[in-house]
C-alpha atoms as a PDB file:
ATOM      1  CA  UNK A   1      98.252  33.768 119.279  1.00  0.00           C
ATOM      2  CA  UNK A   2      99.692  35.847 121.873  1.00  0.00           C
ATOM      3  CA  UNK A   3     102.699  38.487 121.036  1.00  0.00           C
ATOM      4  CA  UNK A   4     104.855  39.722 124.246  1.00  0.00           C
ATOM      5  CA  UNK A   5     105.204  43.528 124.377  1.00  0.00           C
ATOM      6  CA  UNK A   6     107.385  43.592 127.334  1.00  0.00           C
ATOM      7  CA  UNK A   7     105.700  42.241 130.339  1.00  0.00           C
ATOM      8  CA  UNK A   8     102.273  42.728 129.247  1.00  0.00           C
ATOM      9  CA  UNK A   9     100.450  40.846 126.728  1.00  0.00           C
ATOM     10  CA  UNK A  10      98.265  41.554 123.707  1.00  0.00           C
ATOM     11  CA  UNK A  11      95.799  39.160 121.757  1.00  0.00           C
ATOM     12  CA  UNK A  12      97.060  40.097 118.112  1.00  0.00           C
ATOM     13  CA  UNK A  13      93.977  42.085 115.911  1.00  0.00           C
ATOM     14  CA  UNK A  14      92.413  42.962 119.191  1.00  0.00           C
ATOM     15  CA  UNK A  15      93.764  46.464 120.661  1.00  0.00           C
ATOM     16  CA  UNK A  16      93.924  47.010 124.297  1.00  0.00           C
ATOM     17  CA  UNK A  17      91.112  49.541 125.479  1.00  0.00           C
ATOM     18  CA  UNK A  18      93.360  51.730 127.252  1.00  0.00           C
ATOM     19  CA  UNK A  19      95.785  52.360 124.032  1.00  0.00           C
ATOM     20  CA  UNK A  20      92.443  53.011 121.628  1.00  0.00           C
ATOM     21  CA  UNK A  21      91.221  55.758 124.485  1.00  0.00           C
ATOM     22  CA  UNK A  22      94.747  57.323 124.762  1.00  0.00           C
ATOM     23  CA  UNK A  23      95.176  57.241 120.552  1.00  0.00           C
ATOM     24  CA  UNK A  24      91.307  58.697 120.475  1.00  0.00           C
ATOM     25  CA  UNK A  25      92.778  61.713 123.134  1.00  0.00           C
ATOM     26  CA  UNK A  26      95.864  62.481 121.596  1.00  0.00           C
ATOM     27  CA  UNK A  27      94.615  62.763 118.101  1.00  0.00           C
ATOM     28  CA  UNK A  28      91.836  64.707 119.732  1.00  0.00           C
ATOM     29  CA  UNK A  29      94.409  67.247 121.051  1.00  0.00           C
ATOM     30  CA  UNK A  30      96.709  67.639 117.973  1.00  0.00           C
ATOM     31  CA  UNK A  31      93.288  68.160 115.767  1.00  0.00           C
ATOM     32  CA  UNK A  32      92.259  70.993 118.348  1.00  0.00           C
ATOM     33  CA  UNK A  33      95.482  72.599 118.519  1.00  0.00           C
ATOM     34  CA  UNK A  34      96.028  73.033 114.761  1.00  0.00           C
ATOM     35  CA  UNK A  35      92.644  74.552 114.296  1.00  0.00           C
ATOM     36  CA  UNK A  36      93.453  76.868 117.425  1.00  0.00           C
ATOM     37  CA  UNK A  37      96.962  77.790 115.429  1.00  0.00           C
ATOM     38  CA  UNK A  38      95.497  77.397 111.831  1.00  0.00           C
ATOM     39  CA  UNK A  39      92.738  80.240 113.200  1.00  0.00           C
ATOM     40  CA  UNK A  40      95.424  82.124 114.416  1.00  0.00           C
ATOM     41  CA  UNK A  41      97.539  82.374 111.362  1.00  0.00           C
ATOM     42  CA  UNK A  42      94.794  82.746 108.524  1.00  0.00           C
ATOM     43  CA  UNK A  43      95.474  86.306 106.710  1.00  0.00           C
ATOM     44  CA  UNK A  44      92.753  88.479 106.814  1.00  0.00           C
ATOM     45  CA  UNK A  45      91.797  88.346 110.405  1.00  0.00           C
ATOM     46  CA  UNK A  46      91.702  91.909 111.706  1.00  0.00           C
ATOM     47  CA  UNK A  47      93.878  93.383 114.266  1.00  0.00           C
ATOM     48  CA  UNK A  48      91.798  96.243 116.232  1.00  0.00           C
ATOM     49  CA  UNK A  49      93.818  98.644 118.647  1.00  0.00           C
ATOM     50  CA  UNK A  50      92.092  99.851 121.116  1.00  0.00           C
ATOM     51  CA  UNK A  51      93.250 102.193 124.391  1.00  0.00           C
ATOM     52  CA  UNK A  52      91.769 101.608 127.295  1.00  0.00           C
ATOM     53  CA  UNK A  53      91.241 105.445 127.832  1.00  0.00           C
ATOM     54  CA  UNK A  54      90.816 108.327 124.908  1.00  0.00           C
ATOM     55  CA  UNK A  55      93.500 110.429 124.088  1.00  0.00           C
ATOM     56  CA  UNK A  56      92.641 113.936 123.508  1.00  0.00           C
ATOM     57  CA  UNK A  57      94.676 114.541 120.429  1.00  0.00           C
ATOM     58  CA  UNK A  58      95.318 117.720 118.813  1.00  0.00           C
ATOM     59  CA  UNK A  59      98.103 119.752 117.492  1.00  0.00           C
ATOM     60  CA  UNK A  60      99.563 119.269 114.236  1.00  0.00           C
ATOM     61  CA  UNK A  61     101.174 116.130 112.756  1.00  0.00           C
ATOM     62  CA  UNK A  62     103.318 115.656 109.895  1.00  0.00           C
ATOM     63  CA  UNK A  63     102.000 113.631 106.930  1.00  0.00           C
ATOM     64  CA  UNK A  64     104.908 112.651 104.802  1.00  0.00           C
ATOM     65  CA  UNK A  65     106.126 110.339 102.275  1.00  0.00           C
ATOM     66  CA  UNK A  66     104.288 109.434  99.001  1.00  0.00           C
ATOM     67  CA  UNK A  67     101.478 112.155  99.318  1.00  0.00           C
ATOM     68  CA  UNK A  68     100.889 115.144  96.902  1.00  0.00           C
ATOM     69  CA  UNK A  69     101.614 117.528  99.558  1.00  0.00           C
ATOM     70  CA  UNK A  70     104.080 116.937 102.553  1.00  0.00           C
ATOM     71  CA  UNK A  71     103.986 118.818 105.622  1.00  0.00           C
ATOM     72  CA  UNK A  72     102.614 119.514 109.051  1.00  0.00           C
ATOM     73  CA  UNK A  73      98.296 119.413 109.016  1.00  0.00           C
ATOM     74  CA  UNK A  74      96.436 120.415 111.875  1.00  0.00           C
ATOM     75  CA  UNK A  75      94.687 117.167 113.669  1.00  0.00           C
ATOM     76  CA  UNK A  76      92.082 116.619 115.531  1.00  0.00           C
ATOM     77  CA  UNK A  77      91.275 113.926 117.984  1.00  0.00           C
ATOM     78  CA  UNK A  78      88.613 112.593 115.358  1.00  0.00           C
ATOM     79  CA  UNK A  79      90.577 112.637 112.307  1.00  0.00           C
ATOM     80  CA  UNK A  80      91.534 109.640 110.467  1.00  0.00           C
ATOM     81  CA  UNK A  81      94.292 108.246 108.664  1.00  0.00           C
ATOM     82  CA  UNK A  82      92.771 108.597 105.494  1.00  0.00           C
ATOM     83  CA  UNK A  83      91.520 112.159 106.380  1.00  0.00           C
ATOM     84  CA  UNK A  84      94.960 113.533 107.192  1.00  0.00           C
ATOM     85  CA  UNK A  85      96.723 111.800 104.165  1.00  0.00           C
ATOM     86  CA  UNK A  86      93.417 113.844 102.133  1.00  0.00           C
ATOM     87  CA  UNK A  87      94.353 116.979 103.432  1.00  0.00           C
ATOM     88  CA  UNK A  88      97.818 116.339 102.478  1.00  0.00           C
ATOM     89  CA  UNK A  89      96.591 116.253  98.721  1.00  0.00           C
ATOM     90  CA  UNK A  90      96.237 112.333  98.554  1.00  0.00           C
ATOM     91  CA  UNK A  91      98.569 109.881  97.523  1.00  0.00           C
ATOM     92  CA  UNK A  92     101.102 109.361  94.934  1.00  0.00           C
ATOM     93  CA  UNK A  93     100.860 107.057  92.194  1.00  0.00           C
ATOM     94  CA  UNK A  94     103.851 105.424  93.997  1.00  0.00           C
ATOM     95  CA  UNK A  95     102.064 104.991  97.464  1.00  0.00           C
ATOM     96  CA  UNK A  96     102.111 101.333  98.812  1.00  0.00           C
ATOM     97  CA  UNK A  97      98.515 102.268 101.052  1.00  0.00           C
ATOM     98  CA  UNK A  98      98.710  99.244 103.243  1.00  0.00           C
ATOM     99  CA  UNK A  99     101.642 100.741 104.827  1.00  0.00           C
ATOM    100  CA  UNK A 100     102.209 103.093 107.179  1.00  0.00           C
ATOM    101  CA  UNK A 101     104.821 104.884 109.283  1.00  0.00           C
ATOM    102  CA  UNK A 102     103.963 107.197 112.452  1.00  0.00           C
ATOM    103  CA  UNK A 103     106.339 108.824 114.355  1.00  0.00           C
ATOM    104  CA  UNK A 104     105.353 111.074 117.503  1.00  0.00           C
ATOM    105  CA  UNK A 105     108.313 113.593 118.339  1.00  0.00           C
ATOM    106  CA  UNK A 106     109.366 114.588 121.768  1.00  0.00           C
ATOM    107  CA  UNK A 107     108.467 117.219 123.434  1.00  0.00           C
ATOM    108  CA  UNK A 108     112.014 119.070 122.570  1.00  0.00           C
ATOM    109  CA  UNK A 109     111.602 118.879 119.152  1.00  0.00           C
ATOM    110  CA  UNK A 110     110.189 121.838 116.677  1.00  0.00           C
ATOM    111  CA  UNK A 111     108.699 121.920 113.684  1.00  0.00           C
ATOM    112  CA  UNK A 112     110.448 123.064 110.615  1.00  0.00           C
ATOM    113  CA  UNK A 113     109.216 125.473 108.432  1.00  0.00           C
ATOM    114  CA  UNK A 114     106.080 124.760 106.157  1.00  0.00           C
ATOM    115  CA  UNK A 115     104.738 126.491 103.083  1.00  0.00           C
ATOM    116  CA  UNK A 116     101.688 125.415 101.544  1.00  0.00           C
ATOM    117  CA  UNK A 117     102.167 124.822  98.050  1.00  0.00           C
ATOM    118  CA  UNK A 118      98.677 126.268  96.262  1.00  0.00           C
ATOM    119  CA  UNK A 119      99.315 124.108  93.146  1.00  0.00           C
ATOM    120  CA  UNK A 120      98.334 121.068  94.590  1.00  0.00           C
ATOM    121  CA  UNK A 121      96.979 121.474  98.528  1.00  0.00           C
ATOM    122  CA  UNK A 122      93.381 120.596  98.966  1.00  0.00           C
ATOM    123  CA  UNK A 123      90.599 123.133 100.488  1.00  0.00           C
ATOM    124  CA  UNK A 124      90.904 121.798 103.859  1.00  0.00           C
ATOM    125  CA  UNK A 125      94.890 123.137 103.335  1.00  0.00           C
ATOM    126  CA  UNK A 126      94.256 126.007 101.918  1.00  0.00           C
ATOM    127  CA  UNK A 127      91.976 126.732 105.226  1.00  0.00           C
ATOM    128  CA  UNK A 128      94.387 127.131 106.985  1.00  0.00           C
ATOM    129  CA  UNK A 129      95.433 129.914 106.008  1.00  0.00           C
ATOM    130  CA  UNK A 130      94.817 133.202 107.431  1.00  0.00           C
ATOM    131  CA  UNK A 131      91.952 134.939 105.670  1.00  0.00           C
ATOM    132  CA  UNK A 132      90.922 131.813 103.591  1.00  0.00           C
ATOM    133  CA  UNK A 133      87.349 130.307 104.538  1.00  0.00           C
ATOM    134  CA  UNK A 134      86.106 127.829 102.608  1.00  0.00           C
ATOM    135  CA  UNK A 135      84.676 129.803 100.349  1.00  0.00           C
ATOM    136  CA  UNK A 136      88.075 131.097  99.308  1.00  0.00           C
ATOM    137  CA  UNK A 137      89.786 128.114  99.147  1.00  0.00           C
ATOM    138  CA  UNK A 138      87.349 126.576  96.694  1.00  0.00           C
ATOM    139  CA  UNK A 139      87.733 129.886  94.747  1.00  0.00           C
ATOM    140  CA  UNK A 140      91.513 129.247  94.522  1.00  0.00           C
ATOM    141  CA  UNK A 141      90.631 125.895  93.739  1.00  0.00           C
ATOM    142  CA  UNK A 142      88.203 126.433  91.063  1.00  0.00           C
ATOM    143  CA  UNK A 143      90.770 129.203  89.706  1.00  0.00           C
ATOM    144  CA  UNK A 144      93.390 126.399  89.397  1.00  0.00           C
ATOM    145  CA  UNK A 145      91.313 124.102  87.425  1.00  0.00           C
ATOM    146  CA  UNK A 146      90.170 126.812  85.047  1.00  0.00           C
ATOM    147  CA  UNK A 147      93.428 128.501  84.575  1.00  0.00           C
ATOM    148  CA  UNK A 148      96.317 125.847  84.971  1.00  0.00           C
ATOM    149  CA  UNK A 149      98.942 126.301  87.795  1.00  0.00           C
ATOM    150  CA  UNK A 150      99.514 129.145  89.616  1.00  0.00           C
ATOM    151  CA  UNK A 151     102.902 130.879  87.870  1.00  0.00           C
ATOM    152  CA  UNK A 152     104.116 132.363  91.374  1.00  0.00           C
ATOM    153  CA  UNK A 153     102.174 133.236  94.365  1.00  0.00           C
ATOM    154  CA  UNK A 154     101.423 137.031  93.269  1.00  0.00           C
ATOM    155  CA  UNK A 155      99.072 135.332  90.896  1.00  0.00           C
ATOM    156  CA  UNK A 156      96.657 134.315  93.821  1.00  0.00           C
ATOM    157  CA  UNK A 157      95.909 138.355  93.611  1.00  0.00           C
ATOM    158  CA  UNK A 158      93.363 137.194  90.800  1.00  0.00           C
ATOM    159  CA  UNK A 159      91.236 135.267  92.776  1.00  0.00           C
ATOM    160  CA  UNK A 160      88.321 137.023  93.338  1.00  0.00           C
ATOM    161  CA  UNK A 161      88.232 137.503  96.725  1.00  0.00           C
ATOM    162  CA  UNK A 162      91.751 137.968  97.504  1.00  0.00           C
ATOM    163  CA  UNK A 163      93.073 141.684  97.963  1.00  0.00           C
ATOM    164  CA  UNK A 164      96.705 142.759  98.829  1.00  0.00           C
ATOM    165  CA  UNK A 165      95.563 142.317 102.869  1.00  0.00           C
ATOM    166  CA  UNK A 166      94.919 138.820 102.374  1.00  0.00           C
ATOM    167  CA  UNK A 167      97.861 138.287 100.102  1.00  0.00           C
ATOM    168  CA  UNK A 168     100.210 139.672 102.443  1.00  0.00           C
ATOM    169  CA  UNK A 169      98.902 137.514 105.628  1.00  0.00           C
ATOM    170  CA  UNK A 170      99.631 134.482 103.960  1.00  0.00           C
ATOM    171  CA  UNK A 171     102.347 135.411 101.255  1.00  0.00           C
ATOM    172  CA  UNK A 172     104.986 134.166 104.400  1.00  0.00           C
ATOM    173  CA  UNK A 173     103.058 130.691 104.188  1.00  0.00           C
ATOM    174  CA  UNK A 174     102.762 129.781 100.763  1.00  0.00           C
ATOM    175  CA  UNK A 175     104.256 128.529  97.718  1.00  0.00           C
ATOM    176  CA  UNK A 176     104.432 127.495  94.308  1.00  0.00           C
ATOM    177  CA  UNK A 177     105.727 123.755  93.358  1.00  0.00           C
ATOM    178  CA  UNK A 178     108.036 123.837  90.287  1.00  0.00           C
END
């Protein structure tokens, strides 16, 4: 039996050669391709960013949002993400941690004012301060967990440690959370 396909002709239940090699190809293709996109597309591939030259970073930034502690901290080119948000006192119970926002401000703009509120700012915060090493910031620390919150910032006088110098250095630069 012979079946005419339009000028040329095909024995039936025997395939042309040509047509198996072409079907072979193109299902070759199409199974190639949607691994290549199927790859592509499979969560939990990591993204790395890298910069083709290294930024020497430093300054302050200003770690916002659900932490403890919001505010400007002083970076460094090696900090990380996870070390600024740390110095800012953590996160909140409300943080959403695979998500976050960074904003670099021109060269115009100023930083407000910041106090550093000594209810809740880590050691590495409280270092900041004029006059507080960290042996005084783990004293103010340890002073906090012994005694509750600080009242007002005149308590911070208590501290062993801190005298009216001190106090009045960073008095300007601190604060108490209600």
């Amino acid at each position: 039996m012979t079946v005419n396909t339009g000028g040329s002709s095909m024995k039936a239940g025997k395939p042309d050669w040509l047509w198996t090699l072409t079907a072979i190809v193109l299902v070759a293709i199409i199974a190639i391709g949607g691994a290549n996109i199927w790859a592509k597309l499979t969560p939990g591939n990591l993204i790395e960013i890298s910069l083709t030259s290294e930024l020497a970073l430093s300054g302050s930034v200003f770690v916002g949002g659900a932490v403890n502690n919001p505010g400007f901290y002083p970076m460094r080119s090696e900090d990380s993400i996870e070390t600024l948000v740390q110095a800012a006192g953590g996160l909140t119970g409300s943080a959403n941690s695979s998500q976050f926002n960074l904003y670099v401000a021109t060269v115009t703009e100023e930083q407000g004012p910041q106090k550093v509120d000594i209810n809740r700012a880590a050691a590495r915060l409280l270092q900041t301060l004029p006059g507080i090493g960290e042996t005084l910031a783990q004293r103010i620390i340890d002073y906090r967990q012994q005694n509750g919150l600080f009242l007002n910032t005149r308590e911070l006088l208590k501290v062993t440690g801190i005298g009216a110098a001190t106090y009045e250095k960073i008095e300007p630069l601190i604060a108490v959370a209600e």
